[in-house]
C-alpha atoms as a PDB file:
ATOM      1  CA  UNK A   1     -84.466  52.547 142.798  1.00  0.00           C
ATOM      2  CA  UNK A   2     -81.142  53.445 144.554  1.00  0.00           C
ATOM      3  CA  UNK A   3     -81.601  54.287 147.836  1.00  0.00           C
ATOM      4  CA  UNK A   4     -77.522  56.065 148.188  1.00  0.00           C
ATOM      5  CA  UNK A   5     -77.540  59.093 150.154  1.00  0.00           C
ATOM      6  CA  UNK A   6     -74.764  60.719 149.301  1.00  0.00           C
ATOM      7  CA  UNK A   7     -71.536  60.019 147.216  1.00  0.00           C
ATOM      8  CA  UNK A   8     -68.267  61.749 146.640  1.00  0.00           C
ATOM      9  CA  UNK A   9     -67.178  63.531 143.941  1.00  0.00           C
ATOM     10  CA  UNK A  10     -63.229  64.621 142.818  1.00  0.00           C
ATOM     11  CA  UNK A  11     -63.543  68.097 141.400  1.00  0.00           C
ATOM     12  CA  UNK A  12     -59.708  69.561 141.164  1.00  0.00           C
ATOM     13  CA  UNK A  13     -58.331  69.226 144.073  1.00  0.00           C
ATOM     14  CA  UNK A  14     -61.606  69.399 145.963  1.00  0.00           C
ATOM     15  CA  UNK A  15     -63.509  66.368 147.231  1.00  0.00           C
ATOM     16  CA  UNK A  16     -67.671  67.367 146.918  1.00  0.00           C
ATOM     17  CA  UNK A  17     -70.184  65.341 148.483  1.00  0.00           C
ATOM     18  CA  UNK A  18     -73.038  65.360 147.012  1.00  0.00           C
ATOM     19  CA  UNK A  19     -75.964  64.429 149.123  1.00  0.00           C
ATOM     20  CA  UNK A  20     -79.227  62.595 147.627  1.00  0.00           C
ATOM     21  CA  UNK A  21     -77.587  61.809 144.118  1.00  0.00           C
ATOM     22  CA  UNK A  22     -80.568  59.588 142.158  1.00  0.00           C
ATOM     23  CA  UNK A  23     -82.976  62.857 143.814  1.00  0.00           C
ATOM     24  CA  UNK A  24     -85.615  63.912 140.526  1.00  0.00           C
ATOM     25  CA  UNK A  25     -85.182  67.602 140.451  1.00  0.00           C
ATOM     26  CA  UNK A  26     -86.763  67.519 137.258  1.00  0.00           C
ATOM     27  CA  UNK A  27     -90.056  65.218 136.865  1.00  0.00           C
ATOM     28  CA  UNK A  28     -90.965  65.879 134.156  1.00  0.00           C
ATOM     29  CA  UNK A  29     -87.660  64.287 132.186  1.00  0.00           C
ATOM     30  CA  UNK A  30     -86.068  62.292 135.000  1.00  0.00           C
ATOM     31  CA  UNK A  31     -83.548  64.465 135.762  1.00  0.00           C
ATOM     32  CA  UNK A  32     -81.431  63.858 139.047  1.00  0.00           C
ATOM     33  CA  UNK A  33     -79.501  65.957 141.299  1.00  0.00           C
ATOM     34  CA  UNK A  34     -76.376  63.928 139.896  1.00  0.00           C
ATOM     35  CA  UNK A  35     -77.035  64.937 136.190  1.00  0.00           C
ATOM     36  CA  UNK A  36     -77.232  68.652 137.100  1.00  0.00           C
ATOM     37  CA  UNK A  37     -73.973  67.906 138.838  1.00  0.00           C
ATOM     38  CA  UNK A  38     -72.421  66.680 136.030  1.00  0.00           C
ATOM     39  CA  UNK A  39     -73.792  68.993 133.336  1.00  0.00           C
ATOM     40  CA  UNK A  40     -72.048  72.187 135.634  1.00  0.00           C
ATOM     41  CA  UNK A  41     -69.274  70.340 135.655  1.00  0.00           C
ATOM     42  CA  UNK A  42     -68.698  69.561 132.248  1.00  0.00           C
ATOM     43  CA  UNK A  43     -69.894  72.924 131.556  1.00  0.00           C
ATOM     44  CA  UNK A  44     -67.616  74.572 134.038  1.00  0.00           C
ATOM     45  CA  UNK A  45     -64.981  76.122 131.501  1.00  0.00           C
ATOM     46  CA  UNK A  46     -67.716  78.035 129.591  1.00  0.00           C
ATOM     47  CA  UNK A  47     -69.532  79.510 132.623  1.00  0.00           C
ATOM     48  CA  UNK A  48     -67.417  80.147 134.920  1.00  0.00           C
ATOM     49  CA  UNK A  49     -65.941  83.286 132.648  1.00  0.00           C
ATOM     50  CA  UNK A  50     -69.274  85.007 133.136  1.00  0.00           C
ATOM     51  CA  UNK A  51     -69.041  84.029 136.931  1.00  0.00           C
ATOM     52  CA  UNK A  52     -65.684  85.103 138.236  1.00  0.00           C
ATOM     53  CA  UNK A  53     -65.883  87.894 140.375  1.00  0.00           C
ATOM     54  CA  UNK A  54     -69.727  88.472 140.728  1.00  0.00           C
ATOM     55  CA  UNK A  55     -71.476  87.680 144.031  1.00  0.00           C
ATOM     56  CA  UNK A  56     -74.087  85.259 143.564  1.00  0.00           C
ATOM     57  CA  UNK A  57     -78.038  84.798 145.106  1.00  0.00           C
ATOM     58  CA  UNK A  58     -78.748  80.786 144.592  1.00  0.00           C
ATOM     59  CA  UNK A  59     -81.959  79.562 143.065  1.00  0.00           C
ATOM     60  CA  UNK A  60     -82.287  76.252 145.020  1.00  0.00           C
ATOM     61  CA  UNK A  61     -85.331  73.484 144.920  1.00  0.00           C
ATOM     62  CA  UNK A  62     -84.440  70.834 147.524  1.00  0.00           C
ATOM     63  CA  UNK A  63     -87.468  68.878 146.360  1.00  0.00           C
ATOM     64  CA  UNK A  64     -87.212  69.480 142.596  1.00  0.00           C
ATOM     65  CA  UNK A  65     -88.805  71.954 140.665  1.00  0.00           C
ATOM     66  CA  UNK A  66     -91.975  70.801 141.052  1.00  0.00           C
ATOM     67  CA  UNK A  67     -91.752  71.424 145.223  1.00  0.00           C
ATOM     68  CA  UNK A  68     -91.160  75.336 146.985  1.00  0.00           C
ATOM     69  CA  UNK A  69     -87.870  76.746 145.881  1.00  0.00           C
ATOM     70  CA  UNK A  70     -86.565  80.075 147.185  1.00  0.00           C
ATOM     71  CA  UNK A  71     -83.327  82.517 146.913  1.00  0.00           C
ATOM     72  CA  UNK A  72     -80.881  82.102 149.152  1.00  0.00           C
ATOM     73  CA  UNK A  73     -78.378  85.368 149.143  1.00  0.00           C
ATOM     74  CA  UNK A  74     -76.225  84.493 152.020  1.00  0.00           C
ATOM     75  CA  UNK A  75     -73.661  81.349 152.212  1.00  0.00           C
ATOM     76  CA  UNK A  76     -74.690  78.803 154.447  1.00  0.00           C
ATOM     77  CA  UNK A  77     -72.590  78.476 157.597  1.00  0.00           C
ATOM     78  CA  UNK A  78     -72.049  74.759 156.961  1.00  0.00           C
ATOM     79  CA  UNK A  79     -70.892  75.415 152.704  1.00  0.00           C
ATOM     80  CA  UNK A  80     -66.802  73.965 153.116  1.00  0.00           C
ATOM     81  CA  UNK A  81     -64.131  76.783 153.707  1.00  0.00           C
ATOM     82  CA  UNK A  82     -62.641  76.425 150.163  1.00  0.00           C
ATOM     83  CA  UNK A  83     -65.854  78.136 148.903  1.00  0.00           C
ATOM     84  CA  UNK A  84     -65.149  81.413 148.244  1.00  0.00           C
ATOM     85  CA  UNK A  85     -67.508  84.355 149.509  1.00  0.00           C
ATOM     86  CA  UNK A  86     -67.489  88.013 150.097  1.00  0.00           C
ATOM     87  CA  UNK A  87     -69.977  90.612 152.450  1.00  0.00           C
ATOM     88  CA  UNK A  88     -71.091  92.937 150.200  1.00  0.00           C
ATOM     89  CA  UNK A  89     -72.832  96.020 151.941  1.00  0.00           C
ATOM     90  CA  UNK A  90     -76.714  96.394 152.128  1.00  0.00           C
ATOM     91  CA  UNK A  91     -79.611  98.445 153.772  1.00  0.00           C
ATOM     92  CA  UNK A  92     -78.286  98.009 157.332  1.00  0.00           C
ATOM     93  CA  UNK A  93     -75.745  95.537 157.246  1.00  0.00           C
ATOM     94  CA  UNK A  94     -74.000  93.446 154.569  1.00  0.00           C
ATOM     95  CA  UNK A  95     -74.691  89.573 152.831  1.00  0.00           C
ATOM     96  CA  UNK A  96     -71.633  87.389 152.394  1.00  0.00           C
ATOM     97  CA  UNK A  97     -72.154  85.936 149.110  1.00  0.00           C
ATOM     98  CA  UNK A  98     -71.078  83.334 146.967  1.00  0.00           C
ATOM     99  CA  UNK A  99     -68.069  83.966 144.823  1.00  0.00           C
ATOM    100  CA  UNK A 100     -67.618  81.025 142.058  1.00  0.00           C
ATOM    101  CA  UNK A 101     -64.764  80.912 140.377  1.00  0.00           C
ATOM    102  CA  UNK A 102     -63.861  77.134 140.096  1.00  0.00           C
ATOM    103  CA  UNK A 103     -65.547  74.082 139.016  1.00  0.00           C
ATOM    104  CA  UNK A 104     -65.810  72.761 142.431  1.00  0.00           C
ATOM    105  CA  UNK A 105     -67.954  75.361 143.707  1.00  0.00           C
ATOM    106  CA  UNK A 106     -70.105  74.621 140.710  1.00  0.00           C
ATOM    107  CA  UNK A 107     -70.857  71.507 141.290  1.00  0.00           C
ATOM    108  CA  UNK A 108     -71.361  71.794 145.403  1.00  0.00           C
ATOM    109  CA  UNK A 109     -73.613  73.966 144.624  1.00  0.00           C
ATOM    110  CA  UNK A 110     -75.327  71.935 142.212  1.00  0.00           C
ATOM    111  CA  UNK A 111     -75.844  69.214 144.942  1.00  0.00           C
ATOM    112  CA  UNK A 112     -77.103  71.789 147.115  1.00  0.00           C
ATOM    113  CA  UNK A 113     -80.102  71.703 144.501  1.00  0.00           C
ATOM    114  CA  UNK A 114     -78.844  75.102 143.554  1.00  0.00           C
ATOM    115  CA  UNK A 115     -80.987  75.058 139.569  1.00  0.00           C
ATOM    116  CA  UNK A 116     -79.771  78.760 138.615  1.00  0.00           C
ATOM    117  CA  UNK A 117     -76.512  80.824 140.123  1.00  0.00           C
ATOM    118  CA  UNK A 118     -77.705  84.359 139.564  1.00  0.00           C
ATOM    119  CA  UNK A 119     -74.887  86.417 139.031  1.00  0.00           C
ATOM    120  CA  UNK A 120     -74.632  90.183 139.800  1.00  0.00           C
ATOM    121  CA  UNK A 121     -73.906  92.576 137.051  1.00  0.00           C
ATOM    122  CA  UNK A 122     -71.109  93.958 139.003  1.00  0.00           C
ATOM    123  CA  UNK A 123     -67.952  92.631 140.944  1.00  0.00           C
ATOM    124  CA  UNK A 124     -66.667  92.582 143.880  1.00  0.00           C
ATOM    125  CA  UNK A 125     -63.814  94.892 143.476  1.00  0.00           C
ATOM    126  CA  UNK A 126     -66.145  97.632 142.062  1.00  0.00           C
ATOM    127  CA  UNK A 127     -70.140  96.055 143.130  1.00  0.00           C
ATOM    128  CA  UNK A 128     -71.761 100.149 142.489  1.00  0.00           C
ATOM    129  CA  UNK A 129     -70.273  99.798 139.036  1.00  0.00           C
ATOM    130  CA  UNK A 130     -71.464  97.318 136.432  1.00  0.00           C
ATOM    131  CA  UNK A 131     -69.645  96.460 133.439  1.00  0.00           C
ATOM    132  CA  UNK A 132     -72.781  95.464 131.953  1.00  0.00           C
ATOM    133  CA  UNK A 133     -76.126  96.287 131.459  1.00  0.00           C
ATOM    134  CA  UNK A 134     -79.220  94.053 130.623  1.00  0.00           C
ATOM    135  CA  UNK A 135     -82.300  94.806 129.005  1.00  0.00           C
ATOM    136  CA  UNK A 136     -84.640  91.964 129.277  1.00  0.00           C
ATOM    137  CA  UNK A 137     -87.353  91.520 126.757  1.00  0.00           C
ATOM    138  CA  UNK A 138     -90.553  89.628 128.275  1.00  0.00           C
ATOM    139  CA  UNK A 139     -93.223  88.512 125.865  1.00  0.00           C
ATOM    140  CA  UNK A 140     -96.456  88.696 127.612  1.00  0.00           C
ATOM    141  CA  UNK A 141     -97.949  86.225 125.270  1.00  0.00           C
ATOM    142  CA  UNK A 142     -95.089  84.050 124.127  1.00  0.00           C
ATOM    143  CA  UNK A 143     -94.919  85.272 120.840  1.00  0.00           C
ATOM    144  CA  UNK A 144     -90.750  84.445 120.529  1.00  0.00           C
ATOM    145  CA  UNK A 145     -90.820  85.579 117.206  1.00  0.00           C
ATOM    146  CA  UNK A 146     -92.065  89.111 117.901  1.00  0.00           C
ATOM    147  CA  UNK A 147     -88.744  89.080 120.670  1.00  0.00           C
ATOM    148  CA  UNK A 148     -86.780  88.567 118.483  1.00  0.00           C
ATOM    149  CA  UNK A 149     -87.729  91.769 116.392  1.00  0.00           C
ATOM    150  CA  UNK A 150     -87.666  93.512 119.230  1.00  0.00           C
ATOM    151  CA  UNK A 151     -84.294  92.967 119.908  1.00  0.00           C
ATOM    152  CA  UNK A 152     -83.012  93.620 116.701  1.00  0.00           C
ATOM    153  CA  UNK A 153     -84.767  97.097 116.916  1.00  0.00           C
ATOM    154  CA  UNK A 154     -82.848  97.594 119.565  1.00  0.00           C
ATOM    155  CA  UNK A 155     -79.327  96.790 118.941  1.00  0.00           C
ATOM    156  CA  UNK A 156     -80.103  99.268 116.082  1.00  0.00           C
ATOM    157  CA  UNK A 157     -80.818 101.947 118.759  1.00  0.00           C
ATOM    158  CA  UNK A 158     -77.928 100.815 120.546  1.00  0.00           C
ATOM    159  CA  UNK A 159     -75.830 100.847 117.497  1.00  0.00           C
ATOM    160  CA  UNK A 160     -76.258 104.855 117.396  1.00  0.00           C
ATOM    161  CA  UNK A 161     -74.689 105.777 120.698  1.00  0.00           C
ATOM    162  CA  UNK A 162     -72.095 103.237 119.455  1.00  0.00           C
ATOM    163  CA  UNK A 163     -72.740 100.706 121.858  1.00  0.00           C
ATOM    164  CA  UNK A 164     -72.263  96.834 121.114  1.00  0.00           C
ATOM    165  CA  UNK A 165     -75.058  94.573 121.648  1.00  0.00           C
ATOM    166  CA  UNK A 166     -74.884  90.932 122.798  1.00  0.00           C
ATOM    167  CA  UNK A 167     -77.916  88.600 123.114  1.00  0.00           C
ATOM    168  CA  UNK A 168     -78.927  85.840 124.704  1.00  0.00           C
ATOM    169  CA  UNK A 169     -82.308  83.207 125.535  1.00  0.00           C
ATOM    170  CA  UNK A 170     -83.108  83.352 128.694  1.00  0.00           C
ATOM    171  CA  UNK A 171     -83.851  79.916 128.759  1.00  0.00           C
ATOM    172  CA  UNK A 172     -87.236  81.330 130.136  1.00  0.00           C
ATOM    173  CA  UNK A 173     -89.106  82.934 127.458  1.00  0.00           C
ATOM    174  CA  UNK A 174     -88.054  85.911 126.549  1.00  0.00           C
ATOM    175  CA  UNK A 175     -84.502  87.019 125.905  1.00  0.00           C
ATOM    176  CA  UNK A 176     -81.520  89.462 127.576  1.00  0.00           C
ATOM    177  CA  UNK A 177     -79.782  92.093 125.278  1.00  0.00           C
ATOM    178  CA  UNK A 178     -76.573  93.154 126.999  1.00  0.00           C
ATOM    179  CA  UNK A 179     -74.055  95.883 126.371  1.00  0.00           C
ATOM    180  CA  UNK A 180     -70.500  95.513 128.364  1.00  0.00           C
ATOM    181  CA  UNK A 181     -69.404  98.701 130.116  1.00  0.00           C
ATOM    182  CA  UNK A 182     -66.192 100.380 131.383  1.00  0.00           C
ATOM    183  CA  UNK A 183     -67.440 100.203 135.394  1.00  0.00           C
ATOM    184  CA  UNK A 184     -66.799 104.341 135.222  1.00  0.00           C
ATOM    185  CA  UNK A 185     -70.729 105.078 135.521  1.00  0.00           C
ATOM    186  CA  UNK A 186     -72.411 103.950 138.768  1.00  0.00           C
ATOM    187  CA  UNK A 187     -75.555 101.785 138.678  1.00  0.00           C
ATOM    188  CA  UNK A 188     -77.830 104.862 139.117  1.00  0.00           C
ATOM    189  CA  UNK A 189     -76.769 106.617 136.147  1.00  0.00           C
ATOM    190  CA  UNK A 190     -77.164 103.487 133.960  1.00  0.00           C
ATOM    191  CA  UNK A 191     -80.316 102.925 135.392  1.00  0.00           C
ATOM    192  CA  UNK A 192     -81.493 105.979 133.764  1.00  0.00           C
ATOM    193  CA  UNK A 193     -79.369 105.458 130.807  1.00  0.00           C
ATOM    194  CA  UNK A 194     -81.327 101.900 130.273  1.00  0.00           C
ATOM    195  CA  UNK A 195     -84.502 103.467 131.189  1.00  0.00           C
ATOM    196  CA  UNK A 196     -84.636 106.224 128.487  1.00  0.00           C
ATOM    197  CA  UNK A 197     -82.903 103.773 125.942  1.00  0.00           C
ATOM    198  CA  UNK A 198     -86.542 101.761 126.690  1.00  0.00           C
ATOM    199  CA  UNK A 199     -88.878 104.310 126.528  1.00  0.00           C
ATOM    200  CA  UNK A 200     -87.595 105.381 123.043  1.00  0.00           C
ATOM    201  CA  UNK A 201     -87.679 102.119 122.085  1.00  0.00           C
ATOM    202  CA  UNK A 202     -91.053 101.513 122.846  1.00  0.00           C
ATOM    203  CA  UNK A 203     -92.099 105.016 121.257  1.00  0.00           C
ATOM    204  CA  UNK A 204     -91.139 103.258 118.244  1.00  0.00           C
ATOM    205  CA  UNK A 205     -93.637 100.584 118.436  1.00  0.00           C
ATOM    206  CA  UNK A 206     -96.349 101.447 121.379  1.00  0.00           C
ATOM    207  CA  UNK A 207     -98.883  99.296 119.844  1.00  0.00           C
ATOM    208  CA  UNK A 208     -96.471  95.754 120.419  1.00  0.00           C
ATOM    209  CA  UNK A 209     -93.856  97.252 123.468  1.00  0.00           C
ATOM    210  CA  UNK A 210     -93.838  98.766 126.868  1.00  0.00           C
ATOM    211  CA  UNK A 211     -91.941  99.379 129.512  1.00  0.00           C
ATOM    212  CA  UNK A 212     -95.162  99.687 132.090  1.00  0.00           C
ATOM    213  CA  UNK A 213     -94.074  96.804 134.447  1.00  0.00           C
ATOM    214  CA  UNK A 214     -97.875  95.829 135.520  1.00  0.00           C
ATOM    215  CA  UNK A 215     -98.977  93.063 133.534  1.00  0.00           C
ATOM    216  CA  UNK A 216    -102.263  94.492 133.651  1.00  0.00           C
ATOM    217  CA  UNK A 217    -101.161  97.451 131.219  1.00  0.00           C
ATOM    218  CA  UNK A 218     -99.265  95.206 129.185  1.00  0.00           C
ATOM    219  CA  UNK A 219    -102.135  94.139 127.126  1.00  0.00           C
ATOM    220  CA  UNK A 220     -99.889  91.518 125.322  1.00  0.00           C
ATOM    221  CA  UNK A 221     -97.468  93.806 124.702  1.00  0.00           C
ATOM    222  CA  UNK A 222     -93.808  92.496 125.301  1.00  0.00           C
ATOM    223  CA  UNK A 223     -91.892  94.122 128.188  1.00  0.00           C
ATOM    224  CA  UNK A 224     -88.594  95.685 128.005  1.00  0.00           C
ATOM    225  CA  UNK A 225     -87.356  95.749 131.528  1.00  0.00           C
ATOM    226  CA  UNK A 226     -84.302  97.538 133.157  1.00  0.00           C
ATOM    227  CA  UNK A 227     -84.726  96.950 136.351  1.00  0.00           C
ATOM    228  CA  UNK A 228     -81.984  94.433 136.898  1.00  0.00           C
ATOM    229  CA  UNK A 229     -79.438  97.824 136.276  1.00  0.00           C
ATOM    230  CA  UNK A 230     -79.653  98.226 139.976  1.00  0.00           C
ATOM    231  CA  UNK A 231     -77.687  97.358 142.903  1.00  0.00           C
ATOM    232  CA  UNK A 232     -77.691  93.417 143.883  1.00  0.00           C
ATOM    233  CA  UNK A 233     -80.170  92.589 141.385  1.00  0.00           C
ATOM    234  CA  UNK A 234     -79.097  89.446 139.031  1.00  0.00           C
ATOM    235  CA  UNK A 235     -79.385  87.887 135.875  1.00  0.00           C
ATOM    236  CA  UNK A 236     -78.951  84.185 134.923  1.00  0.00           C
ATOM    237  CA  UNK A 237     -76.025  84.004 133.311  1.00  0.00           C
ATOM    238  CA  UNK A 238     -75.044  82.095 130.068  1.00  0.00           C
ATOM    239  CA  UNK A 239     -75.440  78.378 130.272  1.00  0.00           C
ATOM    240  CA  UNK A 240     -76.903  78.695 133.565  1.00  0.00           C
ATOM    241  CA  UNK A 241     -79.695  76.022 134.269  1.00  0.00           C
ATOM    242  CA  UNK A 242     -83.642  77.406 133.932  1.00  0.00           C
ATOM    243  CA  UNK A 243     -86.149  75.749 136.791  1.00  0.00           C
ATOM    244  CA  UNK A 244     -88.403  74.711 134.132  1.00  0.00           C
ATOM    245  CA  UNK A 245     -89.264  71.144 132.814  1.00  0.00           C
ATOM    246  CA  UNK A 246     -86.744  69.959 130.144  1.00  0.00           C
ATOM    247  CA  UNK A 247     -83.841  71.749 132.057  1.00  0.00           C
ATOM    248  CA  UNK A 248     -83.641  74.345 129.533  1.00  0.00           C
ATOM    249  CA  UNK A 249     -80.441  76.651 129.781  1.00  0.00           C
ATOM    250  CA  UNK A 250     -79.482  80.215 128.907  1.00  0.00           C
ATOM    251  CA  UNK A 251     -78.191  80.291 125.524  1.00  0.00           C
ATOM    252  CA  UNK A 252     -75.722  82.931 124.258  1.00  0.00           C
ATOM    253  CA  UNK A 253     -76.483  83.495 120.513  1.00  0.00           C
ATOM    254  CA  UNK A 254     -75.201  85.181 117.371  1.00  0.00           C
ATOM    255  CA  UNK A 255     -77.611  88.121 116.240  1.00  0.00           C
ATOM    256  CA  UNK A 256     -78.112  86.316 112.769  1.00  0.00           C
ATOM    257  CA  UNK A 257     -79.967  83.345 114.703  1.00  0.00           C
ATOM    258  CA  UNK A 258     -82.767  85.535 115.548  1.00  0.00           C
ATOM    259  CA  UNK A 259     -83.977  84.921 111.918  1.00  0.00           C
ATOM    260  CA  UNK A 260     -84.401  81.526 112.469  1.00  0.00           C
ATOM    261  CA  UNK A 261     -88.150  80.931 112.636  1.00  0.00           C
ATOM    262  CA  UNK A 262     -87.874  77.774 114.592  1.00  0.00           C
ATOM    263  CA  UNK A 263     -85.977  79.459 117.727  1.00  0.00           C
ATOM    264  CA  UNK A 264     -87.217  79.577 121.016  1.00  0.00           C
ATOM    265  CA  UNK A 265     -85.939  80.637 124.182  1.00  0.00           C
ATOM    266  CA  UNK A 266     -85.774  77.241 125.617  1.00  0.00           C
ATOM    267  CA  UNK A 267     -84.779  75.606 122.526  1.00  0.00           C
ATOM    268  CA  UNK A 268     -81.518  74.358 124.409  1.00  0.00           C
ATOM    269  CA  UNK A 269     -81.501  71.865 127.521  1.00  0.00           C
ATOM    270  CA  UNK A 270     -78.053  70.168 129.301  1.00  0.00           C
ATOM    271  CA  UNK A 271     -78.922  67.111 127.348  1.00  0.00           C
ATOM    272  CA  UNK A 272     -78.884  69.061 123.850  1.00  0.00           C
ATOM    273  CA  UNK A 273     -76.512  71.981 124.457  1.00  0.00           C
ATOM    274  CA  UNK A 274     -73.051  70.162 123.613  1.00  0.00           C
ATOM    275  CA  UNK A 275     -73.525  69.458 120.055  1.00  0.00           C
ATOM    276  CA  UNK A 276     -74.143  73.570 119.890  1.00  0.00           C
ATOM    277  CA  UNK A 277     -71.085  73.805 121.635  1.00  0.00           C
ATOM    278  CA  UNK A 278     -68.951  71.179 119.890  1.00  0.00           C
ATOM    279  CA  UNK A 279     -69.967  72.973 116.290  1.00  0.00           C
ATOM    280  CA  UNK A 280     -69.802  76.831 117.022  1.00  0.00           C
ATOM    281  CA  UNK A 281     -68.356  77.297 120.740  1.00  0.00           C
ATOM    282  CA  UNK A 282     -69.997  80.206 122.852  1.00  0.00           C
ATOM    283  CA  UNK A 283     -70.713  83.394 120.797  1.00  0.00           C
ATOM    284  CA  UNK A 284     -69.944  85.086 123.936  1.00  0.00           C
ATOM    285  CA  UNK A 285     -66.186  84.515 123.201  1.00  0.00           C
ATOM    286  CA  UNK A 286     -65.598  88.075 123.289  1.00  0.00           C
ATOM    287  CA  UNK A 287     -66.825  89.145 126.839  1.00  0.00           C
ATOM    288  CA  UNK A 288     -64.878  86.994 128.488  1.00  0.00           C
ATOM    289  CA  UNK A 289     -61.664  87.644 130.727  1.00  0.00           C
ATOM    290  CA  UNK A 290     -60.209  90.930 132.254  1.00  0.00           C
ATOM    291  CA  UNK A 291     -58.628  91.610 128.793  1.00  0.00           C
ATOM    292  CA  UNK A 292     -61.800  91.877 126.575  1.00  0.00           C
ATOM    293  CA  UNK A 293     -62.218  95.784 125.764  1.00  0.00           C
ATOM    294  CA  UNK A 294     -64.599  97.874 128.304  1.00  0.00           C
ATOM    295  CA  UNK A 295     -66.787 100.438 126.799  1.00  0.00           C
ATOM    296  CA  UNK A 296     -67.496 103.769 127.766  1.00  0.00           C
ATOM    297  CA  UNK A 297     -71.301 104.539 128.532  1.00  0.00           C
ATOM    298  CA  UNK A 298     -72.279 107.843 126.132  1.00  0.00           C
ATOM    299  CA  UNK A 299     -72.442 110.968 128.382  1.00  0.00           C
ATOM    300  CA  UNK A 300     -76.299 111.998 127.005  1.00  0.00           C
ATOM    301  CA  UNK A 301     -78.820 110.273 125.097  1.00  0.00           C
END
């Protein structure tokens, strides 16, 4: 085996080192450091979209996934000056963050072991006011197919306060249903908004949902969880990388899919996700870009 510690990468303009190349982040399939580099980069175009703008907390496994990995929220001191950042305030002081919008910065970060770039559900211009909001349904027993009900049930509910729906895999288990916003409601009124949206959903089915977060009330009920609707919390975002073996990704999908009965949430790796994207492109067309229409949050449930 190669024994290369580092080699150099033209990305744009940018020249990105990337250190430890032929390094196994995933064991389980042989997956090096290098591959995820190249998988962000070809995957650049479609991501970066649902990154521009959003400050970032890095999900980074230096040893692979099978070693400690942790969150890193502020940029390193020694990440190169064309990465873009920005301080963001928080509880007695402020993080400078990550701010990707170019393929470079996608693939340093990939050779910084970064697996997942959580993204905020705000920007920078406005970070107390999302324009989205994510309600993340988390099977306690793995039952996908039971998700996927779920989350029909409730783009329905959505559907009556006119509100779009848009879902995803989370490349995890479960999936994210996500409505886009107009960034005129701050996070604490959407909070509440997503909250009571939950609880009615679950009224509707208290025997299979809940939104009781411990997972010893749960009783293999699936979770709907709102919490992310706050202030610096994060989502993965679509085609973002899962720390789990097969390198499983985040999958936008359309709502018809859910039907299928042999979909899973981590149905779609980086070595099987381009002939999806070669055949029907990202679902998620729609949400990208400044121009795509906002959406006003309803005033009362």
């Amino acid at each position: 085996m190669s024994r290369q510690t580092s080699e150099t990468v033209r990305v744009g303009r940018q020249t990105v080192e990337i250190t430890r190349p032929n390094k196994v982040l995933f064991p389980a399939d042989g997956i090096t450091k290098r591959e995820l580099a190249e998988y962000y980069r070809q995957v650049a175009p479609i991501i970066l979209p649902h990154l521009r703008g959003r400050p970032l907390a890095l999900e980074r496994y230096p040893e692979g996934i099978g070693g400690p990995g942790f969150f890193q929220q502020k940029a390193g001191a020694y990440f190169p000056q064309w990465i873009r950042t920005a301080s963001l305030p928080k509880q007695g002081g402020s993080v400078r963050h990550v701010i990707c919008g170019n393929r470079a910065t996608l693939v340093y970060l990939a050779g910084q072991a970064v697996i997942t770039p959580h993204a905020w559900l705000s920007r920078i211009d406005k970070p107390n006011n999302p324009d989205q909001m994510i309600f993340d349904l988390d099977p306690s027993d793995g039952d996908f197919k039971a998700v996927c009900g779920a989350a029909k049930k409730l783009r329905e509910l959505l559907a009556e306060y006119g509100l779009p729906a848009f879902v995803k895999t989370t490349g995890s288990r479960g999936l994210h249903v996500l409505v886009p916003l107009d960034r005129r409601a701050d996070f604490d009124r959407i909070r509440v908004f997503a909250r009571q949206i939950a609880q009615r959903l679950a009224q509707t089915d208290p025997e299979h949902l809940t939104t009781d977060a411990r997972k010893t009330k749960r009783r293999g009920r699936i979770f709907i969880d709102t919490a992310r609707n706050s202030y610096a919390q994060t989502a993965a975002p679509p085609y973002a990388v899962r720390a789990r073996d097969g390198a499983p990704v985040a999958v936008p999908l359309h709502w018809e899919e859910l039907d299928n009965p042999q979909a899973r949430a981590d149905q779609f790796t980086i070595r099987n996700i381009w002939e999806r994207l070669h055949s029907i492109g990202d679902p998620w067309k729609s949400l990208k870009g400044p121009t795509r229409k906002a959406l006003e949050l309803p005033e009362v449930l």
